[in-house]
Structures are given as structure tokens and as C-alpha cells.
Protein backbone atom coordinates (compact mmCIF):
# COMPACT_ATOMS: atom_id res chain seq x y z
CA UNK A 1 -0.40 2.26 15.95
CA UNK A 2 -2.63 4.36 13.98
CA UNK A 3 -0.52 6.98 13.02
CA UNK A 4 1.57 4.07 11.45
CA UNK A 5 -1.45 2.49 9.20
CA UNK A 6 -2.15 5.94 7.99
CA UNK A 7 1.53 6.33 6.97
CA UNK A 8 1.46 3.55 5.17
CA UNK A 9 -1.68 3.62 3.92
CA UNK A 10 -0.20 7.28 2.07
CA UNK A 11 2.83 5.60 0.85
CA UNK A 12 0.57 2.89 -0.60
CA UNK A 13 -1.59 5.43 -2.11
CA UNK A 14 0.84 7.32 -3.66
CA UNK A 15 2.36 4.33 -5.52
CA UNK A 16 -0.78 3.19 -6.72
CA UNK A 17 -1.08 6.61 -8.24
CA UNK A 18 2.45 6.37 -9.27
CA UNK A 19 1.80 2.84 -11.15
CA UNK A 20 -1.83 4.36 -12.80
CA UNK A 21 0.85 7.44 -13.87
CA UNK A 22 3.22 5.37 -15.38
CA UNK A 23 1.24 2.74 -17.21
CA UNK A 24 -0.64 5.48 -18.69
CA UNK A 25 2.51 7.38 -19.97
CA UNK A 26 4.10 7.58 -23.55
CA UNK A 27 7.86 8.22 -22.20
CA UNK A 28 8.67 4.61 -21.39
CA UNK A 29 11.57 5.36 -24.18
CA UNK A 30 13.03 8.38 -25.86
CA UNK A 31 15.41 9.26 -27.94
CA UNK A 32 18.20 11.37 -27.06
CA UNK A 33 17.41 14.67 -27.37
CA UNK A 34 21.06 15.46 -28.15
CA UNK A 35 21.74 13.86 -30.85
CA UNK A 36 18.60 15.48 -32.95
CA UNK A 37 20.34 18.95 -33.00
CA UNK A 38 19.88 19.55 -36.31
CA UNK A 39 15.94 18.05 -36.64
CA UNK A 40 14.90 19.13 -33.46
CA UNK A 41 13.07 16.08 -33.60
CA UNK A 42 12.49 13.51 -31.07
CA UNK A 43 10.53 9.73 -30.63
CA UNK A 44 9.08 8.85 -27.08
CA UNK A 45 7.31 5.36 -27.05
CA UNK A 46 5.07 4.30 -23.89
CA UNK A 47 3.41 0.79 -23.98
CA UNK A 48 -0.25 1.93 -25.83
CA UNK A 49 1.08 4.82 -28.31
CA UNK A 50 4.01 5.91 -30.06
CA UNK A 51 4.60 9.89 -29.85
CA UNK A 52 6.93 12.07 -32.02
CA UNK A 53 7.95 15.98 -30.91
CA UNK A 54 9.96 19.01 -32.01
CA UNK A 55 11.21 22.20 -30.61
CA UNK A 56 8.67 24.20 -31.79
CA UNK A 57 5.75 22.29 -29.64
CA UNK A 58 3.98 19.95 -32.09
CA UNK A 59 3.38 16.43 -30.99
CA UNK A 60 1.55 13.52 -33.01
CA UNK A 61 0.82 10.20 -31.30
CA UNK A 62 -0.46 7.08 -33.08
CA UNK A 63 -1.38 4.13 -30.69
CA UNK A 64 -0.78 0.69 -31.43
CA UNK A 65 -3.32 -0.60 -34.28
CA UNK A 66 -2.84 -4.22 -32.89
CA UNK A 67 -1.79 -6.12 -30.69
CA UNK A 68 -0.68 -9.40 -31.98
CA UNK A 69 1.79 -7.73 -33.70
CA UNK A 70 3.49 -5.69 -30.48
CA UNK A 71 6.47 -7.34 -29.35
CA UNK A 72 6.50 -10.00 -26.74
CA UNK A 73 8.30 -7.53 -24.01
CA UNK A 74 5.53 -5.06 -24.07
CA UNK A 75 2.62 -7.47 -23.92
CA UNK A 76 4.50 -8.68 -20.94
CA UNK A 77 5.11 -5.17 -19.32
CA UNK A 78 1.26 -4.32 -19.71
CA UNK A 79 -0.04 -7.21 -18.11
CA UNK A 80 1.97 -6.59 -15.66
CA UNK A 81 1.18 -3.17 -15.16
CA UNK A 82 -2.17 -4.19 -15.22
CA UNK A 83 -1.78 -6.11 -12.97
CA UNK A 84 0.01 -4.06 -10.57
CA UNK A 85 -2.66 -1.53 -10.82
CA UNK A 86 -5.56 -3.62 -10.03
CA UNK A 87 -3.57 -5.24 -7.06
CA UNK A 88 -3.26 -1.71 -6.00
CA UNK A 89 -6.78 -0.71 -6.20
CA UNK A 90 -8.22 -3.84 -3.95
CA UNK A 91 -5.45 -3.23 -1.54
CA UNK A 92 -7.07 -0.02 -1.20
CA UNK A 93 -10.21 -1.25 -0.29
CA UNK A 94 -8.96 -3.79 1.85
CA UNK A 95 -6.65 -1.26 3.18
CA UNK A 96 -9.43 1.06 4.11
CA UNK A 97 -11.09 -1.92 6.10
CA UNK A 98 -8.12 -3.11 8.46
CA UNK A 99 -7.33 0.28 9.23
CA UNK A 100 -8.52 1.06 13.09
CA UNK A 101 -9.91 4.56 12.38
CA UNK A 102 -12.77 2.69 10.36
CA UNK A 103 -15.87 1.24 11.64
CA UNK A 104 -15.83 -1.81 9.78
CA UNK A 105 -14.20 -4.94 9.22
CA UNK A 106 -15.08 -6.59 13.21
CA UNK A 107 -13.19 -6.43 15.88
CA UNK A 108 -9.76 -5.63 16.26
CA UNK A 109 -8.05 -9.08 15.77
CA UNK A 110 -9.96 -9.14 12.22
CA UNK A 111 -8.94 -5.72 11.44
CA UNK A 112 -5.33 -6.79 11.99
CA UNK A 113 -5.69 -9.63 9.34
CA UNK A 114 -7.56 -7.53 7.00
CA UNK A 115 -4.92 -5.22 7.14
CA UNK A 116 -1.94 -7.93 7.12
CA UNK A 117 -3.83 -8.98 4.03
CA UNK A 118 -3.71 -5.76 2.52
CA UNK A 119 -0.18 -5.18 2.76
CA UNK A 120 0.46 -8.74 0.90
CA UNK A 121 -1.71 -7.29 -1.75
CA UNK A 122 0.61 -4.19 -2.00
CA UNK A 123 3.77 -5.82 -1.97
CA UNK A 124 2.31 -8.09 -4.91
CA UNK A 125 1.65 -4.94 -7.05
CA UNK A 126 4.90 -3.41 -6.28
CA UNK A 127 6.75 -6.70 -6.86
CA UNK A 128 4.50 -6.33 -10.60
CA UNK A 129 5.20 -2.75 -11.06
CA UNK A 130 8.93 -3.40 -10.63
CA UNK A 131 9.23 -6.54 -12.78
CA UNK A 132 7.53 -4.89 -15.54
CA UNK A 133 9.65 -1.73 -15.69
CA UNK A 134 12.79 -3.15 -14.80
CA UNK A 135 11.88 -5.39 -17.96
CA UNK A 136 11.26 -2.60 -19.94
CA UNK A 137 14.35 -0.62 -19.25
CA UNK A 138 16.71 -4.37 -20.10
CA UNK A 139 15.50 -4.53 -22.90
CA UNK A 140 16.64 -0.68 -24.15
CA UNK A 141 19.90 -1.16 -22.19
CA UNK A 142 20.52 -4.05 -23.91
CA UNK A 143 19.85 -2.71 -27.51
CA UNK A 144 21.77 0.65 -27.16
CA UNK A 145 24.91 -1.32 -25.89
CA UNK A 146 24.54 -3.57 -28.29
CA UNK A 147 26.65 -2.85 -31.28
CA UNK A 148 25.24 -5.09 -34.11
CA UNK A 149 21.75 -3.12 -33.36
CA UNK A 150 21.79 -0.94 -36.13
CA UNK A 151 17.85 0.81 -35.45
CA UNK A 152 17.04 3.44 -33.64
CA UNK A 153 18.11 3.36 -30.05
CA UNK A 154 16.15 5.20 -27.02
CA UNK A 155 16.92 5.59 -23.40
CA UNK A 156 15.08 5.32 -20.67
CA UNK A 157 12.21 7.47 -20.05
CA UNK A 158 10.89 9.10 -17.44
CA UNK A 159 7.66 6.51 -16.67
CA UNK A 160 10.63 3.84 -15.79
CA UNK A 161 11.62 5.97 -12.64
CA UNK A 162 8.01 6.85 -12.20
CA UNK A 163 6.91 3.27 -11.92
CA UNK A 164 10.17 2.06 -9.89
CA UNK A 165 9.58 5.18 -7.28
CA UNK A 166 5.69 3.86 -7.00
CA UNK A 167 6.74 0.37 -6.92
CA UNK A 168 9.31 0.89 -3.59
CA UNK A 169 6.38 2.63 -2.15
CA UNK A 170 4.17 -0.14 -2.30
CA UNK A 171 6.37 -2.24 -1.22
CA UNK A 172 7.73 0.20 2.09
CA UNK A 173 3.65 0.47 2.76
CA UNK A 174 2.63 -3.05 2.50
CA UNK A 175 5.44 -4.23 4.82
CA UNK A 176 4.14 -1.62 7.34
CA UNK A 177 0.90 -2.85 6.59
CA UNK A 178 2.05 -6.60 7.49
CA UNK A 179 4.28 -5.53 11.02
CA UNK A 180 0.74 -3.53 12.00
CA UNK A 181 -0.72 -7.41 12.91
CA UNK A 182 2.10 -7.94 14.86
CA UNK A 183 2.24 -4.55 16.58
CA UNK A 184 -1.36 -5.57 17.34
CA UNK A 185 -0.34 -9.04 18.99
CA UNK A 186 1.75 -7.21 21.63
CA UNK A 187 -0.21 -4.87 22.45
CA UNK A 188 -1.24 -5.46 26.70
CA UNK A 189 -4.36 -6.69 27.16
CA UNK A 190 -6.33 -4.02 29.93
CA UNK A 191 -9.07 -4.59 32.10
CA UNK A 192 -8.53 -8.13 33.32
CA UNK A 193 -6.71 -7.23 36.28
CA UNK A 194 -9.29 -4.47 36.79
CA UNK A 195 -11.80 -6.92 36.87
CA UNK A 196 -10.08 -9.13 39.00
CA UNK A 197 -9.48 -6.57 41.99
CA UNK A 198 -13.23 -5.62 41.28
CA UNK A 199 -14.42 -9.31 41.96
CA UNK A 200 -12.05 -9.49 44.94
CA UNK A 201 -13.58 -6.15 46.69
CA UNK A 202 -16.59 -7.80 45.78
CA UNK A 203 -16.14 -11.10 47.00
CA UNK A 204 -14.70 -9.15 50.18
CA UNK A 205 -17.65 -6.98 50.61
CA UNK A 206 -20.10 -9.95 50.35
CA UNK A 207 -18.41 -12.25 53.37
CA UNK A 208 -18.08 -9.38 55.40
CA UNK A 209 -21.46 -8.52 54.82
CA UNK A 210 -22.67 -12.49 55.35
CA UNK A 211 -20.80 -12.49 58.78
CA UNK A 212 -22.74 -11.97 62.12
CA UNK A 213 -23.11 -9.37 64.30
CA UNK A 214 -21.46 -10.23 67.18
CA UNK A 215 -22.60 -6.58 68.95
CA UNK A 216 -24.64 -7.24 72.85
CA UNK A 217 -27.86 -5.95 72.40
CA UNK A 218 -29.18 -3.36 74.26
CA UNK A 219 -31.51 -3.22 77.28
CA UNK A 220 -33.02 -0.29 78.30
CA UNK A 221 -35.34 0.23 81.19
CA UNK A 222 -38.49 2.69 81.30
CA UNK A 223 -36.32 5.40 83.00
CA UNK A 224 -34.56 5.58 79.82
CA UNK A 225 -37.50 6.90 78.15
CA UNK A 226 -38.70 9.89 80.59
């Protein structure tokens, strides 16, 4: 039982550091690099800055001046990315706290919520994490198969996969997290049979104790003592 919570508690931890990674990336979208042969130039846009490389090394990054002027689809993706991260970090805590190898959180019943609570939290940021790169990467599907799109087209970048690969393990962790409480229910319960064969000796002991000693008694004359 504890061996699983700590298992899950990793793959939890490891999306949430997958989501931080990936909201905090400029390759959300790149350009080809095959089709700049000649420039040896290439565009990578993430949701705060836009970047521009070349062969040689050299990269310049301007962020986004405003933000009423971004496009609808990456306000969206950042809240929730936001989002997701956030979720992440109090399922942490919360995590932490319904785990069994702690010494907080009650007794183990309350633990079990705590923890069942926790793994709703994950699945939430993984369900954000997902939406918002899986809304991301339609959108640049749908513009480089589109053929009246005449700008620049990208493909996906590498923080997509990052974000979907944290996202399934929030998701895998927090469903652990939620079958823990029931792994918890059906666990035996020890001691009350224990306790009932000790009050039986006990109650044993005390009425054969309580009953009288049927024994003659003894006479003994004054020869016995010389």
C-alpha cells in the first residue's frame, strides 16, 4: 500500500515538473528546419516569447509586449497551463499529507481521503495540461494543412510532447492516488478477534477463580507435629 502512494506520488511529481517545463518553454512551434537550407534560419514560438536561431548558435527572443493583442488560442493555453501547474503544486501538498509514511493528516481513514483528494486534484491538472496543448497543436495542424493559409507555417514543438507526457502522468498518478482509499477500505481489520479471545480467557479465568473450593480440609492430630 505504501510502496503504491510513493509510485504515484513520483509519477505525479514528475508531471508537475513536466507541466512547469513545458509552460515555461519557447518550442511550442517551429519551423521546419528543412526547408531553411539556404538561411539556416529558424522561428520557435512558446506561449510568453517568440525566439529566432541559426546554424551558427545565435538566438534572439522578444516576449510578448502585450497581451490584449495575443491571440485568443494562446490566452487560452496559458490559463490553462496555469492552471494545470497550480493544481499540481497543491496536489503536492495534499499529496504529501494522505500519504501513510507521514505523520500528519489524522488517522488512517482521513489520510485515505486526503489522499483520494489529492489524486482528483492531479487528474484536474492533467485533464488542463492536456486540453491546453492538445489546443495548441489544432490549431498549427490546422493552419499547415490548410491551403488558403498563405503565412508562415510551424510544426509542433517539442513542449507539446513535453506537456502531453506530464499530463498522462498526472493523470496515471492521481488515479492511483484515488484506488489507494479503496485499497484502504479492504484492508482486514486486526485485533478484534484478539481482543475477543483475550476477554474470553479472561472471563474464564475470573469464574473459575469465583468458584469454591470444594477440597476436605485437613485434620491433623498432635502426633503429626512431633
Amino acid at each position: 500500500m505504501l510502496g503504491i502512494q510513493i509510485i504515484a506520488f513520483i509519477f505525479c511529481f514528475c508531471g508537475l515538473a513536466a507541466a512547469i517545463a513545458a509552460t515555461a518553454s519557447n518550442e511550442w512551434k517551429v519551423t521546419s528546419r528543412a526547408s531553411s537550407v539556404i538561411t539556416a534560419t529558424w522561428v520557435f514560438q512558446g506561449l510568453w516569447m517568440n525566439c529566432a536561431g541559426n546554424a551558427l548558435g545565435a538566438f534572439h527572443c522578444r516576449p510578448h509586449l502585450t497581451i490584449f493583442k495575443v491571440e485568443g488560442y494562446i490566452q487560452a493555453c496559458r490559463g490553462l497551463m496555469i492552471s494545470a501547474v497550480c493544481l499540481g503544486f497543491f496536489g503536492s501538498v495534499f499529496g504529501l499529507i494522505g500519504m501513510k509514511c507521514t505523520k500528519v493528516g489524522g488517522s488512517d481513514q482521513t489520510k485515505a481521503k486526503i489522499a483520494c483528494l489529492a489524486g482528483l486534484i492531479f487528474i484536474l491538472s492533467g485533464l488542463c495540461s492536456m486540453t491546453g496543448c492538445s489546443l495548441y497543436a489544432n490549431r498549427i495542424t490546422s493552419e499547415f494543412f490548410d491551403p488558403s493559409y498563405i503565412a508562415q507555417k510551424y510544426e509542433l514543438g517539442a513542449a507539446l510532447f513535453i506537456g502531453w507526457a506530464g499530463a498522462s502522468l498526472c493523470i496515471i498518478g492521481g488515479s492511483i492516488f484515488c484506488f489507494s482509499i479503496a485499497e484502504n477500505s479492504k484492508s482486514p481489520r486486526r485485533g478484534y478477534a484478539y481482543n475477543g479471545a483475550a476477554s474470553v480467557m479472561s472471563s474464564r479465568t475470573k469464574v473459575h477463580s469465583s468458584a469454591p473450593d470444594k477440597t476436605p480440609p485437613k485434620h491433623f492430630d498432635k502426633n503429626a507435629y512431633v
